[in-house]
PDB file of N, CA and C in Angstrom:
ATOM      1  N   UNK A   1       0.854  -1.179   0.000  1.00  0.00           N
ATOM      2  CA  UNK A   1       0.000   0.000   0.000  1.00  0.00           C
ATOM      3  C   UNK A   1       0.891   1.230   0.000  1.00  0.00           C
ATOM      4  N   UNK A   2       0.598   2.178  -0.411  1.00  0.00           N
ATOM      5  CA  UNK A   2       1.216   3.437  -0.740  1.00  0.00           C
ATOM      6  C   UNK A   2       0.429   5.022  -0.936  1.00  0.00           C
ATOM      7  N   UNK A   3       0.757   5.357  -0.088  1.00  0.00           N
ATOM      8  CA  UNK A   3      -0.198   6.575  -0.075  1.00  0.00           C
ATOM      9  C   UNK A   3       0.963   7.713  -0.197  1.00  0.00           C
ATOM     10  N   UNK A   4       0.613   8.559  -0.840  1.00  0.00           N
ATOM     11  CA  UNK A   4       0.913   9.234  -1.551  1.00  0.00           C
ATOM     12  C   UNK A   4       0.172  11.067  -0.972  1.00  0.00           C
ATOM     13  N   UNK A   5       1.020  11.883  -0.345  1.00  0.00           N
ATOM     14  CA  UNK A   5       0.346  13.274   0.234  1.00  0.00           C
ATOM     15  C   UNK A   5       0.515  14.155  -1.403  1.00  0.00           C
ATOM     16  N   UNK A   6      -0.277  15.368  -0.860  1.00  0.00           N
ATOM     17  CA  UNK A   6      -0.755  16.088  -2.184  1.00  0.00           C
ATOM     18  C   UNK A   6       0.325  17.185  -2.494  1.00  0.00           C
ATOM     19  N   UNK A   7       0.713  17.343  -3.523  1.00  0.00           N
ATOM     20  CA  UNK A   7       1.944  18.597  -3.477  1.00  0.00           C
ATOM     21  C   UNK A   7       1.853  19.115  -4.233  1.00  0.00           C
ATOM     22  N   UNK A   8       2.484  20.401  -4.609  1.00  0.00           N
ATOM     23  CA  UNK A   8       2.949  21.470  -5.176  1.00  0.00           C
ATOM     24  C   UNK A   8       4.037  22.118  -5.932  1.00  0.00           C
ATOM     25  N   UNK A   9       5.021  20.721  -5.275  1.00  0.00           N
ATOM     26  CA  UNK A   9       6.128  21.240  -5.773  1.00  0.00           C
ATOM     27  C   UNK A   9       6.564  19.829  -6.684  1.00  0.00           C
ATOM     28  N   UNK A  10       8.321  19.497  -6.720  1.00  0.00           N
ATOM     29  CA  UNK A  10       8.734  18.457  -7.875  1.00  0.00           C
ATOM     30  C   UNK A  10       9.046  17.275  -6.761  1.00  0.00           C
ATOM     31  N   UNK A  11       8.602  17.299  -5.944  1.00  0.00           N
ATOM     32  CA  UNK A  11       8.794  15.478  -4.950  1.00  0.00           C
ATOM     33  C   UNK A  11       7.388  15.448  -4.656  1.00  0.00           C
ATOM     34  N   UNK A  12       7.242  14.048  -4.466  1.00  0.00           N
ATOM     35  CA  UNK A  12       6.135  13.414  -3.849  1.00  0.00           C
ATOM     36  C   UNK A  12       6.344  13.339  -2.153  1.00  0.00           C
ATOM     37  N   UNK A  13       5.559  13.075  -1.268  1.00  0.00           N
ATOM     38  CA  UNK A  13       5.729  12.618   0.092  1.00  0.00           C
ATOM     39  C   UNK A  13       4.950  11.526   0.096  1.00  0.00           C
ATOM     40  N   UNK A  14       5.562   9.686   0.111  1.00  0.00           N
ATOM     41  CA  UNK A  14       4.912   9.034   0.321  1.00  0.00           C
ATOM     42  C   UNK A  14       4.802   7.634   1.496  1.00  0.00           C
ATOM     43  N   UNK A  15       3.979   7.633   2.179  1.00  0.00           N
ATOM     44  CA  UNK A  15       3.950   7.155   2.947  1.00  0.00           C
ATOM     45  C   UNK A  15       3.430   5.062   2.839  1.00  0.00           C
ATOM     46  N   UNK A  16       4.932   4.572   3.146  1.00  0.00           N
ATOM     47  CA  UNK A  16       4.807   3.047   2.740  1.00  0.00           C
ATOM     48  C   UNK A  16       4.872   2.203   3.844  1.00  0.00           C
ATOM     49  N   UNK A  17       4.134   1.070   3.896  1.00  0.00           N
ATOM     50  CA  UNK A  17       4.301  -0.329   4.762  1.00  0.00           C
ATOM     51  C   UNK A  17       6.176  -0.816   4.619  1.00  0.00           C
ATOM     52  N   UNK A  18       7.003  -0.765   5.886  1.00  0.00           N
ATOM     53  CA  UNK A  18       8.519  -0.811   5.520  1.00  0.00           C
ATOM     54  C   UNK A  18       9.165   0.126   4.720  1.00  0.00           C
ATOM     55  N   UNK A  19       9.079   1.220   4.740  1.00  0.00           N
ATOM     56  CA  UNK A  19       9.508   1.970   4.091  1.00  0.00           C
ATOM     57  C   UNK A  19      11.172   1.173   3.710  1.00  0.00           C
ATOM     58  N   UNK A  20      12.123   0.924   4.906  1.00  0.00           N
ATOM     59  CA  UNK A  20      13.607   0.535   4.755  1.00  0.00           C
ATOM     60  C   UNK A  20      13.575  -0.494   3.678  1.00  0.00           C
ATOM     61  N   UNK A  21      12.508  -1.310   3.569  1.00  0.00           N
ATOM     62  CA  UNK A  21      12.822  -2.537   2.745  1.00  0.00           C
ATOM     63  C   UNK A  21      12.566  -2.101   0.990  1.00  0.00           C
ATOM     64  N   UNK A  22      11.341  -0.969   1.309  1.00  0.00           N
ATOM     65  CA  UNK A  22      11.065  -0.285  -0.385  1.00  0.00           C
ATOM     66  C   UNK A  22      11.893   0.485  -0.420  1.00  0.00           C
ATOM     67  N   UNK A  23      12.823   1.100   0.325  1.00  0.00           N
ATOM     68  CA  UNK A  23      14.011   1.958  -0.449  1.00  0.00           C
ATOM     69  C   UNK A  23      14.923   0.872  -0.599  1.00  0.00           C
ATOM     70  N   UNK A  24      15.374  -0.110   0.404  1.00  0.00           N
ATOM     71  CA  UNK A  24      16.342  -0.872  -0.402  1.00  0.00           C
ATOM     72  C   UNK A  24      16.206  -1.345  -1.907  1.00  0.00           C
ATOM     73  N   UNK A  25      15.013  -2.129  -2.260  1.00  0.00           N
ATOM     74  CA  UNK A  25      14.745  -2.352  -2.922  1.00  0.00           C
ATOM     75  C   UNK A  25      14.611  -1.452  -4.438  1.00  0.00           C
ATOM     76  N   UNK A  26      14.221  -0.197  -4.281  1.00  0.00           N
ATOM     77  CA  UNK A  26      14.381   0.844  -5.234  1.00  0.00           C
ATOM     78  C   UNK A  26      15.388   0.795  -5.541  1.00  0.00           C
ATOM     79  N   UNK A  27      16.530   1.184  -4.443  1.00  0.00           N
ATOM     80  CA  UNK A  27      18.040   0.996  -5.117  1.00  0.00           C
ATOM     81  C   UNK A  27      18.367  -0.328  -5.738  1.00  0.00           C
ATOM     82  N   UNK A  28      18.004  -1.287  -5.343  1.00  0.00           N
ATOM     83  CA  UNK A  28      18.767  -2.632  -5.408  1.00  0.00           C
ATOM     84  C   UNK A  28      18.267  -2.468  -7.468  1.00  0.00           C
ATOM     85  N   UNK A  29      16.668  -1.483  -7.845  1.00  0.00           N
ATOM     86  CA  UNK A  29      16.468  -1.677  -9.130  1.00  0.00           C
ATOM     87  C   UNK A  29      17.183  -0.192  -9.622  1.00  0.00           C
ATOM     88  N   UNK A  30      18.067   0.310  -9.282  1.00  0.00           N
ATOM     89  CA  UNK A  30      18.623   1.677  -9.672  1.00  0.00           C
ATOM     90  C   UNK A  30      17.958   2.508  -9.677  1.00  0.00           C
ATOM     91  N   UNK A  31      16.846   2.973  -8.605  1.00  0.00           N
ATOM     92  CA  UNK A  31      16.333   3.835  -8.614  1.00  0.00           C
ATOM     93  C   UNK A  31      16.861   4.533  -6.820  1.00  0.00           C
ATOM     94  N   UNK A  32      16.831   5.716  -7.044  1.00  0.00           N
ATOM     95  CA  UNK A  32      16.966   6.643  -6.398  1.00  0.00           C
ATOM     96  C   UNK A  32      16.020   7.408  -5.678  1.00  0.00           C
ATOM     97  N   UNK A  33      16.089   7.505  -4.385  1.00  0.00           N
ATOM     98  CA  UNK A  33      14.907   8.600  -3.483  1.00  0.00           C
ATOM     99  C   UNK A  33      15.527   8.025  -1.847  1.00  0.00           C
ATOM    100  N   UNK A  34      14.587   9.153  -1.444  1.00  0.00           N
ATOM    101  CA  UNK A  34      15.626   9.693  -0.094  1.00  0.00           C
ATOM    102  C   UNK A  34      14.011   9.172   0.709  1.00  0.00           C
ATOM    103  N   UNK A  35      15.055   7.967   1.739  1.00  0.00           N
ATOM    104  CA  UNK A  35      14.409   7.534   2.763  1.00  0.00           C
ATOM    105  C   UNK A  35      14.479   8.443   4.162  1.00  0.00           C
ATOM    106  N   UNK A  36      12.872   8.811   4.533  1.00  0.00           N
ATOM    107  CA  UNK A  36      12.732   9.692   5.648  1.00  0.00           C
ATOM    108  C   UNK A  36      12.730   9.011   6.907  1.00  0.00           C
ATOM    109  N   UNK A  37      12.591   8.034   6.601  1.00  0.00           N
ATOM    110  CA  UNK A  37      11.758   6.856   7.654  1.00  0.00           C
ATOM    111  C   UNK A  37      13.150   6.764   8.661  1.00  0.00           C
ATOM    112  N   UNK A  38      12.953   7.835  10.035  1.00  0.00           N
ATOM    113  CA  UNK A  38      13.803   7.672  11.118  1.00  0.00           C
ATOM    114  C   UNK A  38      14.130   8.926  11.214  1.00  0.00           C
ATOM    115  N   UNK A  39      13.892   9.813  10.441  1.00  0.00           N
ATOM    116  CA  UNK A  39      14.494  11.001  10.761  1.00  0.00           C
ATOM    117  C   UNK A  39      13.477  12.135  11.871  1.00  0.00           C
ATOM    118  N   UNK A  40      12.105  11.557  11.640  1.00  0.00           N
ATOM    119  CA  UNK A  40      11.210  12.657  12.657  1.00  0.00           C
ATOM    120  C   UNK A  40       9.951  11.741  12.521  1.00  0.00           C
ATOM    121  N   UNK A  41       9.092  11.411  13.761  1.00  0.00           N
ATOM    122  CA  UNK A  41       8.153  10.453  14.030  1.00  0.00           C
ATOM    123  C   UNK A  41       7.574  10.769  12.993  1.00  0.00           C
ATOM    124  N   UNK A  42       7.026  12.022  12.325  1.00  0.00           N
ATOM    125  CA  UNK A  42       5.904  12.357  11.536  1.00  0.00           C
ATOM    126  C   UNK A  42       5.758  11.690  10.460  1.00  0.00           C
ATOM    127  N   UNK A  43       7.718  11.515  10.637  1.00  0.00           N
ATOM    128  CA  UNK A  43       7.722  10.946   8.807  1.00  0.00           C
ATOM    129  C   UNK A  43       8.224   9.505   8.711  1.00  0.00           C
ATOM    130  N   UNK A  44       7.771   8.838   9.713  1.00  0.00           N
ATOM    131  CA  UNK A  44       7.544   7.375   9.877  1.00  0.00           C
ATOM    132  C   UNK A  44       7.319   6.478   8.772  1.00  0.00           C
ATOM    133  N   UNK A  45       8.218   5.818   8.452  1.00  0.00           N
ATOM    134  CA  UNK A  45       7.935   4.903   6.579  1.00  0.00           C
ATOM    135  C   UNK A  45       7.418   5.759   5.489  1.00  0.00           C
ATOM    136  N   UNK A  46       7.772   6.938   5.587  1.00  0.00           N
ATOM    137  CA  UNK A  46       7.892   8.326   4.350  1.00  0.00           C
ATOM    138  C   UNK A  46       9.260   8.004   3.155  1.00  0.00           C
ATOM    139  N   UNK A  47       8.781   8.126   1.840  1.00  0.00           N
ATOM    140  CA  UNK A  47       9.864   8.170   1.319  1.00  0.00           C
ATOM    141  C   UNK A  47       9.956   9.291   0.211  1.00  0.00           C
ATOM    142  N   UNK A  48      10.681  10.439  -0.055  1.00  0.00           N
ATOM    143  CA  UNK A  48      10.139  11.677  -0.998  1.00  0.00           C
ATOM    144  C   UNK A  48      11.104  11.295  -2.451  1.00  0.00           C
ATOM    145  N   UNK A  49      10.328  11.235  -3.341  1.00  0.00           N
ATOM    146  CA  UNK A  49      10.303  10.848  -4.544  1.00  0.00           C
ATOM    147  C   UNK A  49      10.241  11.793  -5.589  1.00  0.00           C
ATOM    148  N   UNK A  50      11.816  12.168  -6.320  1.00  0.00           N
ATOM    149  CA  UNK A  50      11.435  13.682  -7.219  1.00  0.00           C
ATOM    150  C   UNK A  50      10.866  13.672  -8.145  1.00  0.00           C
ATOM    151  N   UNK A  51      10.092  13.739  -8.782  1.00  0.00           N
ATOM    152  CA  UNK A  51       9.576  14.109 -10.238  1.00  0.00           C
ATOM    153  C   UNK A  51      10.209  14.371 -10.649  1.00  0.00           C
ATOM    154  N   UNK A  52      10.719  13.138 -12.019  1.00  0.00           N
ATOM    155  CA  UNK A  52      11.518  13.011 -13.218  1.00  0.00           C
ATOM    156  C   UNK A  52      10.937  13.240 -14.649  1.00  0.00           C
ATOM    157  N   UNK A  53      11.972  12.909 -15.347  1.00  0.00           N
ATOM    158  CA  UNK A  53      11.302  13.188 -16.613  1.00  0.00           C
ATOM    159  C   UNK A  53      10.255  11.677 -16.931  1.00  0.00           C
ATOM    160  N   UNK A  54       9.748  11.380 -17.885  1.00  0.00           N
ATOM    161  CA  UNK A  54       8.680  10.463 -18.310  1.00  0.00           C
ATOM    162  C   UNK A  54       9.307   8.892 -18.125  1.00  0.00           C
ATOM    163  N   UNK A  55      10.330   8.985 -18.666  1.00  0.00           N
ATOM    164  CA  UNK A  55      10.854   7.638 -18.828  1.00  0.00           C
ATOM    165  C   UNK A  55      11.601   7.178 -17.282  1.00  0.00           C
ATOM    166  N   UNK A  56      12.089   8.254 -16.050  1.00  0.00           N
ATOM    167  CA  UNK A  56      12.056   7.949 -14.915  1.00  0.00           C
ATOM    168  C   UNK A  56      10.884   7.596 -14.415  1.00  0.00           C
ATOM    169  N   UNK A  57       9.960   8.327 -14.761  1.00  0.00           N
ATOM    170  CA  UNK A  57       8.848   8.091 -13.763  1.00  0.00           C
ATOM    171  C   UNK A  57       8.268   6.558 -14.073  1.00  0.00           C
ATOM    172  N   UNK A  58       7.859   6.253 -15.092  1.00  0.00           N
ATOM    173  CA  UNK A  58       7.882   5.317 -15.421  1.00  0.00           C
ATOM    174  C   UNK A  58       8.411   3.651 -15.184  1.00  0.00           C
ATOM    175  N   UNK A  59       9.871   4.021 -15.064  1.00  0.00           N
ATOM    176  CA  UNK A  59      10.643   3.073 -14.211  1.00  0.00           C
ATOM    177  C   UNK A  59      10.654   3.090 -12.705  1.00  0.00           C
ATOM    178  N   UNK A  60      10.435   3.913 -12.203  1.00  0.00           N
ATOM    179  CA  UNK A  60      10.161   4.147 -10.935  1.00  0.00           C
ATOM    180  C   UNK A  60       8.530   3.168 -10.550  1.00  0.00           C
ATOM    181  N   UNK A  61       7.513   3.924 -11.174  1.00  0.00           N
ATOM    182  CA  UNK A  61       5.996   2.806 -11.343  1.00  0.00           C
ATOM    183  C   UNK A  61       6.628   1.445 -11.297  1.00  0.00           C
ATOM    184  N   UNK A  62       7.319   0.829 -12.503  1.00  0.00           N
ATOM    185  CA  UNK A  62       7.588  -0.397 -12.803  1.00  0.00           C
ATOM    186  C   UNK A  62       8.580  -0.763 -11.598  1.00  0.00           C
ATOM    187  N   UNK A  63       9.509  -0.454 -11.155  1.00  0.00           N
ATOM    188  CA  UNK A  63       9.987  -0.412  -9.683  1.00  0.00           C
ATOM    189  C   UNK A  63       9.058  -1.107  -8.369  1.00  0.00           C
ATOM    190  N   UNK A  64       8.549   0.079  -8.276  1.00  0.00           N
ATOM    191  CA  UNK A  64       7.325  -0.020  -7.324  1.00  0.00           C
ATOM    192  C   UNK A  64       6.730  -0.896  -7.621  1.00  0.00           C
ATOM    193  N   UNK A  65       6.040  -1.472  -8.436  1.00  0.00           N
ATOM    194  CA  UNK A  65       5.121  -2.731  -8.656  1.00  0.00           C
ATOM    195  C   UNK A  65       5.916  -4.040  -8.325  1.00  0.00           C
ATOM    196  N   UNK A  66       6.858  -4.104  -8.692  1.00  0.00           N
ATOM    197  CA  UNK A  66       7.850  -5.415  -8.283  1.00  0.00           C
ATOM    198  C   UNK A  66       8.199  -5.427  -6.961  1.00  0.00           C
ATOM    199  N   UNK A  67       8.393  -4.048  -6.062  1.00  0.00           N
ATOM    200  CA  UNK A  67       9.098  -4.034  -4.897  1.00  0.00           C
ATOM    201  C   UNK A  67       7.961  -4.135  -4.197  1.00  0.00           C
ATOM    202  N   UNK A  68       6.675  -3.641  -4.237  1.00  0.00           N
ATOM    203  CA  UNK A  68       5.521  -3.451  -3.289  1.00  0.00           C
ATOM    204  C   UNK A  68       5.016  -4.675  -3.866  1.00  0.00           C
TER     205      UNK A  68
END
């Protein structure tokens, strides 16, 4: 599951079941994003995700579907 907060700007804020194991896993598929999960209770299994161009984002989706 993955929920996803509403933004404004070029990252996402999203909030995952294990966050540590879906960022490993992102990397382990060469993808990149900055694990929050430990840095402030609020942002408990948070992981912020920049908005790339089409063909990142994309791989990132396809990422996510294999890792989640």
């Amino acid at each position: 599951n993955l929920d996803v907060y509403p933004s404004s700007t070029n990252f996402l804020l999203a909030r995952v079941a294990h966050a540590n194991d879906v960022h490993q896993g992102l990397r382990d598929a060469g993808i990149l994003v900055k694990n929050l999960h430990g840095s402030e209770p609020a942002l408990e299994n948070c992981l912020r995700i920049t908005v790339g161009t089409d063909d990142e984002n994309h791989a990132l989706i396809a990422a996510l579907q294999s890792v989640l």
